[in-house]
C-alpha atoms as a PDB file:
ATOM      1  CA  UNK A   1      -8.428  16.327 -13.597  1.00  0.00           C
ATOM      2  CA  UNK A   2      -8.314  17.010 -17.316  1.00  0.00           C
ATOM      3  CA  UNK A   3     -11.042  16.866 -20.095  1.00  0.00           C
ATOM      4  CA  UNK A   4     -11.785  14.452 -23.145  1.00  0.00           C
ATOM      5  CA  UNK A   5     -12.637  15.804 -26.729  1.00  0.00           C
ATOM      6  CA  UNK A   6     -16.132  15.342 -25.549  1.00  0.00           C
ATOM      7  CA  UNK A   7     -16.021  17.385 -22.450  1.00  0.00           C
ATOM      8  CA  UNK A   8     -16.009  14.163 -20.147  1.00  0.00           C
ATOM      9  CA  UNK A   9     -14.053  14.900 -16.766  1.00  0.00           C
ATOM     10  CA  UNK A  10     -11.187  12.554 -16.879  1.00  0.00           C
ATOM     11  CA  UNK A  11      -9.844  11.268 -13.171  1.00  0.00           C
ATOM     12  CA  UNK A  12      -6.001  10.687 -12.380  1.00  0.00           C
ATOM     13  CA  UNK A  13      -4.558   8.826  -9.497  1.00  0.00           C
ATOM     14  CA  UNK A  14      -4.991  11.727  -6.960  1.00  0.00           C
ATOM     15  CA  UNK A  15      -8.273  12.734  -8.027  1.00  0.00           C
ATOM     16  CA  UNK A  16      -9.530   9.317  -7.065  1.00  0.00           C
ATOM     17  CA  UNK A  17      -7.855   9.263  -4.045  1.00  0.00           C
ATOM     18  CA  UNK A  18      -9.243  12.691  -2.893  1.00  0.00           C
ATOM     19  CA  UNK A  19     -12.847  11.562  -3.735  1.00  0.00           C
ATOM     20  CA  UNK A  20     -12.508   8.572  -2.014  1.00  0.00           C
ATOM     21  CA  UNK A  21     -11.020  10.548   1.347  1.00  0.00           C
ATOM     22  CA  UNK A  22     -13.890  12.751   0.612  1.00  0.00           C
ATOM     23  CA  UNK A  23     -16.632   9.908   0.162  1.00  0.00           C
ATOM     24  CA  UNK A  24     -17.927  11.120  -2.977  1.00  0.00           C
ATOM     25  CA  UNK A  25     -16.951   8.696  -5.237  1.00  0.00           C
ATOM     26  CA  UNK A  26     -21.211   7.660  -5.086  1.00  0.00           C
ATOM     27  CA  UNK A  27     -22.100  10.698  -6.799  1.00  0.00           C
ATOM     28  CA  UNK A  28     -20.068   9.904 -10.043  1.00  0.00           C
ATOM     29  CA  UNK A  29     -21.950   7.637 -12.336  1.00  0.00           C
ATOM     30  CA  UNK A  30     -19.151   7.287 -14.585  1.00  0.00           C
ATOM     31  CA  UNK A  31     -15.621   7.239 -13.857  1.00  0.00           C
ATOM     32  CA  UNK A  32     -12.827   7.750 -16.800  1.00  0.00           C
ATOM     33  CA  UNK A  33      -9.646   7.337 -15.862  1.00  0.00           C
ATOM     34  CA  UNK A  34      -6.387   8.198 -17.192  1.00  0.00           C
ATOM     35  CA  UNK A  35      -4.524   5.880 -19.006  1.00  0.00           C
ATOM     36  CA  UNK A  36      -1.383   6.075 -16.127  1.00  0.00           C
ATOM     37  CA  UNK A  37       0.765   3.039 -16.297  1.00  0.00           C
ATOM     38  CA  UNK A  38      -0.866   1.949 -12.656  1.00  0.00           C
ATOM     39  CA  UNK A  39      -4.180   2.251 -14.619  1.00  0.00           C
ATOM     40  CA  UNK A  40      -2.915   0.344 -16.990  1.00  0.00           C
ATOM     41  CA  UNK A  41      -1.448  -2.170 -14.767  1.00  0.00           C
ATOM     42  CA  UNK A  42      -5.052  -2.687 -12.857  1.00  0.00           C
ATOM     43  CA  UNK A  43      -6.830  -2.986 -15.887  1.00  0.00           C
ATOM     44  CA  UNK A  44      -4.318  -5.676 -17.329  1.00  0.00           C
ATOM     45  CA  UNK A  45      -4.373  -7.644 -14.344  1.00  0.00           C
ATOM     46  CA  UNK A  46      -8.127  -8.011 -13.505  1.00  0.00           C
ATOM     47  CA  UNK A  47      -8.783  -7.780 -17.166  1.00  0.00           C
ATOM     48  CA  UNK A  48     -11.617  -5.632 -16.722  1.00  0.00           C
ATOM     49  CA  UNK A  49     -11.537  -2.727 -19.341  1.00  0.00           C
ATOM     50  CA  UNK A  50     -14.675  -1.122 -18.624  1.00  0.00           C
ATOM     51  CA  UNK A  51     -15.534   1.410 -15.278  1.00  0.00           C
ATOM     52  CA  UNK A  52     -13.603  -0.254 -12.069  1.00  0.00           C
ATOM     53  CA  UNK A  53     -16.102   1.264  -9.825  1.00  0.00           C
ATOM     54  CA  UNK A  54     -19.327  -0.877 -11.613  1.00  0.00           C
ATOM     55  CA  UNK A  55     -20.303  -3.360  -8.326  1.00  0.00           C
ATOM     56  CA  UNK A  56     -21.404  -5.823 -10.764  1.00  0.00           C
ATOM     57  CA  UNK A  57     -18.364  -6.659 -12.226  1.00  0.00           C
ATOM     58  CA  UNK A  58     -17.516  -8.773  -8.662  1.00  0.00           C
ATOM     59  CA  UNK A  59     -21.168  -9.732  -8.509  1.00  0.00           C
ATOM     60  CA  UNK A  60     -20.265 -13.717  -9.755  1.00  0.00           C
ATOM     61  CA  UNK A  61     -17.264 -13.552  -8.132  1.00  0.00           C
ATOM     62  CA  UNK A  62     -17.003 -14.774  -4.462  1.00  0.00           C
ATOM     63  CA  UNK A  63     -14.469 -13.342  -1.656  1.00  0.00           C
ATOM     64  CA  UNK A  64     -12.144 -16.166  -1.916  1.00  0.00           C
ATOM     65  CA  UNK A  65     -12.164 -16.635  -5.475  1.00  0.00           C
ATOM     66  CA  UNK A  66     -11.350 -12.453  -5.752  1.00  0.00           C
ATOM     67  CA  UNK A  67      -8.483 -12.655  -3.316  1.00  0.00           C
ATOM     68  CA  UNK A  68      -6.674 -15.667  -4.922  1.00  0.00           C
ATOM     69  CA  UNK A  69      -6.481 -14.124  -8.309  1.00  0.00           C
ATOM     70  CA  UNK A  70      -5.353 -10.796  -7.053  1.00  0.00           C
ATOM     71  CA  UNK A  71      -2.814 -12.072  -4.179  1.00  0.00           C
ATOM     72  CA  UNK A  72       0.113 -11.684  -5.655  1.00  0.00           C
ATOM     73  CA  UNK A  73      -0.668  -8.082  -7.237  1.00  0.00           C
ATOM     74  CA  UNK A  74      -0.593  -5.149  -4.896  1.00  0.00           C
ATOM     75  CA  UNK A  75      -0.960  -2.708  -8.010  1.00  0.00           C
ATOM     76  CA  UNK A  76       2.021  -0.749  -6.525  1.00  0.00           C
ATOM     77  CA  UNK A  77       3.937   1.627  -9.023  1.00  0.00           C
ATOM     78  CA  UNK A  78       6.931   0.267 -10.764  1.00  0.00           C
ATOM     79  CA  UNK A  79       9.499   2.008  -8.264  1.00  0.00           C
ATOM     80  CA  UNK A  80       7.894   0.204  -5.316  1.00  0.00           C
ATOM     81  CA  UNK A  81       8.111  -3.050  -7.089  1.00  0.00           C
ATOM     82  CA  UNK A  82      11.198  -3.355  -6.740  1.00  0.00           C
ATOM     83  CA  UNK A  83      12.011  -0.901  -3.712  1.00  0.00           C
ATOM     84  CA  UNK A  84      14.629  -2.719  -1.761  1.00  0.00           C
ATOM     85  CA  UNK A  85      13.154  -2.227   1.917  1.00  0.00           C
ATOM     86  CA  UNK A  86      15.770  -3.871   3.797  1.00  0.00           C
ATOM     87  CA  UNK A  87      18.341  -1.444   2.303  1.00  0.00           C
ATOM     88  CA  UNK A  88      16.237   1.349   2.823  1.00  0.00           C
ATOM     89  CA  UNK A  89      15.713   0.427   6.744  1.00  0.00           C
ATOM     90  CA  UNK A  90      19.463  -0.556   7.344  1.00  0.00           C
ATOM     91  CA  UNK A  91      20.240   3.034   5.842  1.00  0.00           C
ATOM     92  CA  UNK A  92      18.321   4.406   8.780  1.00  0.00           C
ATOM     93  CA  UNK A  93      19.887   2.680  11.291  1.00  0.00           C
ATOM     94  CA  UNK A  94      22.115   4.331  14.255  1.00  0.00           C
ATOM     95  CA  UNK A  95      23.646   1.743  15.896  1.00  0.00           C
ATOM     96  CA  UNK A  96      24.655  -2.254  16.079  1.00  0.00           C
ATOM     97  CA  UNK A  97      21.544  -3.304  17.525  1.00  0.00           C
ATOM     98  CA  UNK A  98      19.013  -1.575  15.122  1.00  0.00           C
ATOM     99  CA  UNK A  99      20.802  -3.437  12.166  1.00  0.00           C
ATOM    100  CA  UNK A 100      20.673  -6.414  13.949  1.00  0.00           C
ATOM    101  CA  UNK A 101      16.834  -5.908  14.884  1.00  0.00           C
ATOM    102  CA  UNK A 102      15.857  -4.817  10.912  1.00  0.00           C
ATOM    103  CA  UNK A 103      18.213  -7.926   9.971  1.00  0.00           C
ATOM    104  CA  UNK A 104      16.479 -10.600  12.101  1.00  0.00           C
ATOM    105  CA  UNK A 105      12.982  -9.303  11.708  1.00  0.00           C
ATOM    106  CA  UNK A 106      13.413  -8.802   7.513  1.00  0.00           C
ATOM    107  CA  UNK A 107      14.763 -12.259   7.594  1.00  0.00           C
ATOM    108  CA  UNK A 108      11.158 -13.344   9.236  1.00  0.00           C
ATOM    109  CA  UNK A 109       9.121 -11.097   6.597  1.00  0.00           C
ATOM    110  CA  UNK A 110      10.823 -12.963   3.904  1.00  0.00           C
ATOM    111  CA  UNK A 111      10.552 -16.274   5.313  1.00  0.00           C
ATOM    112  CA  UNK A 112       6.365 -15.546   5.598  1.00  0.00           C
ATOM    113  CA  UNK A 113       6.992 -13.861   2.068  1.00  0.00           C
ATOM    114  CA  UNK A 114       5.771 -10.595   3.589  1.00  0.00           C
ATOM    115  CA  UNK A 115       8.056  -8.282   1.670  1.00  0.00           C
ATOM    116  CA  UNK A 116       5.393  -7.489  -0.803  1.00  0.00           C
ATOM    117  CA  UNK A 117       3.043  -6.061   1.891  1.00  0.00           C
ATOM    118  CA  UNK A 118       6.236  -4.115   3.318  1.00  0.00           C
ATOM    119  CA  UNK A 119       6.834  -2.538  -0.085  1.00  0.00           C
ATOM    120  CA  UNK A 120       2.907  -2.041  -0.042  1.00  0.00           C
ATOM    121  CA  UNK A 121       3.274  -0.355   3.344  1.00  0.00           C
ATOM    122  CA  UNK A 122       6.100   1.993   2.246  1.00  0.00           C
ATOM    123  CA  UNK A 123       4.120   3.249  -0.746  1.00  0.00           C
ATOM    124  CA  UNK A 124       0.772   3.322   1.331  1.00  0.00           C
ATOM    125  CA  UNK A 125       2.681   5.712   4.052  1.00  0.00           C
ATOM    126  CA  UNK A 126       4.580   7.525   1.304  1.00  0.00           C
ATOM    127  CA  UNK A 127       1.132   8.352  -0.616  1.00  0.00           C
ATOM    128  CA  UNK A 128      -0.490   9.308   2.836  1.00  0.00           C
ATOM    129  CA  UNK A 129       2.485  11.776   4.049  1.00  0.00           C
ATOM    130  CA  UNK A 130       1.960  13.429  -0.539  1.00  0.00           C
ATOM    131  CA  UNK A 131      -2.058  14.089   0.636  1.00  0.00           C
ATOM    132  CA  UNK A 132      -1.536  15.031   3.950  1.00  0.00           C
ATOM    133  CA  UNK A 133      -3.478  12.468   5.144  1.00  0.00           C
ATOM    134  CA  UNK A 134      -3.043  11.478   9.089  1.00  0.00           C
ATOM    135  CA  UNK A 135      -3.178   7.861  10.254  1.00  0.00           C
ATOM    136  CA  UNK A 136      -2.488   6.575  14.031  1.00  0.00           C
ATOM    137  CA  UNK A 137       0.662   6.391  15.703  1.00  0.00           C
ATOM    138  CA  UNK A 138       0.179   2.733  16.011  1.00  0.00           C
ATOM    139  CA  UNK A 139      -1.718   0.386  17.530  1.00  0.00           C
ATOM    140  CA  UNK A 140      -1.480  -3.359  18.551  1.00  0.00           C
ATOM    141  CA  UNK A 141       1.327  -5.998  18.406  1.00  0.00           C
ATOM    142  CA  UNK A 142       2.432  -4.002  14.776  1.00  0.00           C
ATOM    143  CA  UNK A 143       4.280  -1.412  17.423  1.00  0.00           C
ATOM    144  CA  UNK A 144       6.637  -4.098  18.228  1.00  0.00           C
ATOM    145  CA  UNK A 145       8.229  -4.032  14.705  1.00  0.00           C
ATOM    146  CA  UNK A 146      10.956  -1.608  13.962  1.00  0.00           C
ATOM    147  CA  UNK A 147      11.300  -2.676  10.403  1.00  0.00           C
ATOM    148  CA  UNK A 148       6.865  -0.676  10.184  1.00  0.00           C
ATOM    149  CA  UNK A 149       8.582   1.709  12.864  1.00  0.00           C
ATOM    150  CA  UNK A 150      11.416   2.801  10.177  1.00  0.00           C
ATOM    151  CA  UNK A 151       8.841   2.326   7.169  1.00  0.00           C
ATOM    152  CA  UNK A 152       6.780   4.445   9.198  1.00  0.00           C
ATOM    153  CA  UNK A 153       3.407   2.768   9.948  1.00  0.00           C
ATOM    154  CA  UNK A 154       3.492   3.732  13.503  1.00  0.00           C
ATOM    155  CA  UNK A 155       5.544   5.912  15.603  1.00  0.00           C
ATOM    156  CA  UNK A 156       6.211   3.892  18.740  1.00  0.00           C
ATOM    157  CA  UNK A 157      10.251   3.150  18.884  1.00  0.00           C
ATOM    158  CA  UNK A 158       9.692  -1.005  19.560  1.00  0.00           C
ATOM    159  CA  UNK A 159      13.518  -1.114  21.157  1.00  0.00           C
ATOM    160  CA  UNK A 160      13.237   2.260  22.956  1.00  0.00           C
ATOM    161  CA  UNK A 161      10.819   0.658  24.887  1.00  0.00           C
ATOM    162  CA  UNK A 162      11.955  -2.895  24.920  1.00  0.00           C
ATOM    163  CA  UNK A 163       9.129  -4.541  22.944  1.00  0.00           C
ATOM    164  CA  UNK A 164      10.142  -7.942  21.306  1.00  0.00           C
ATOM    165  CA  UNK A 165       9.363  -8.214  17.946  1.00  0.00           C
ATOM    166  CA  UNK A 166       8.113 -11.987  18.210  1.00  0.00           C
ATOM    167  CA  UNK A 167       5.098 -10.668  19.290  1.00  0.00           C
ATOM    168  CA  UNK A 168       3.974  -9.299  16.189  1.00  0.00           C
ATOM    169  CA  UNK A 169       5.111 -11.868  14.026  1.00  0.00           C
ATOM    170  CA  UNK A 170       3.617 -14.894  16.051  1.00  0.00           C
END
């Protein structure tokens, strides 16, 4: 965190994210943030230019309503905007049957226009593994995917175990 001209603590990216692991993010009553391109980004997009954290900003605005205009923005960093996942999966591939698995299930994320929330997934993972953070090793039909098994949302091989990926994308 870094300091205005005023004394004012000013928050970055990872000094949100540790106060929210932490649950302290209450105890602030006013957040400054830095002026980071995703800052920027967020601020640009919901055009709200005043504290993000003020509830009453959303008060007039109803769940729907909030999750149309902000569908098609994940607020990811430019370099998982355009992060190519299927390349990155194929790369980790051993055999015939692994590309052929990341091929046909990619295919079936792109026909649902999914990729987004793949590229979402990759930076959500990536962020966790920079904090140290621990999620599950999986849970649910999601283990059935290799494509989240390679991105690493869950640890559970799908085709060492034989599980058909149909099931997750029913």
């Amino acid at each position: 965190m870094t300091y205005d001209k005023f004394g004012n603590v000013i928050y970055d990216e990872k000094d949100l994210i540790d106060l929210i692991y932490r649950d302290q993010l209450d105890c602030i009553s006013q957040i400054n943030l830095s002026d980071t391109p995703e800052i920027q980004k967020f601020k640009k997009t919901t055009e709200i230019n005043i504290n993000i954290f003020d509830q009453s900003i959303f008060e007039n605005i109803d769940q729907s309503t909030f999750d149309h205009l902000h569908q098609d923005n994940w607020f990811l960093p430019e370099e998982y905007e355009s992060f190519d996942i299927e390349h990155y999966c194929l790369n980790l591939c051993s055999n015939d049957c692994e590309t052929q698995r990341v091929k046909d299930e990619y295919s079936e994320f792109q026909r649902r226009k999914m990729v987004p929330l793949l590229r979402w997934l990759k930076y959500l993972v990536d962020t966790c593994r920079r904090n140290n953070i621990v999620w599950g090793v999986g849970r649910g039909s999601s283990v059935s995917s290799f494509v989240l098994f390679l991105i690493g949302v869950h640890k559970i091989d799908p085709i060492k175990y034989g599980l058909d990926w149909k099931d997750f994308l029913r």
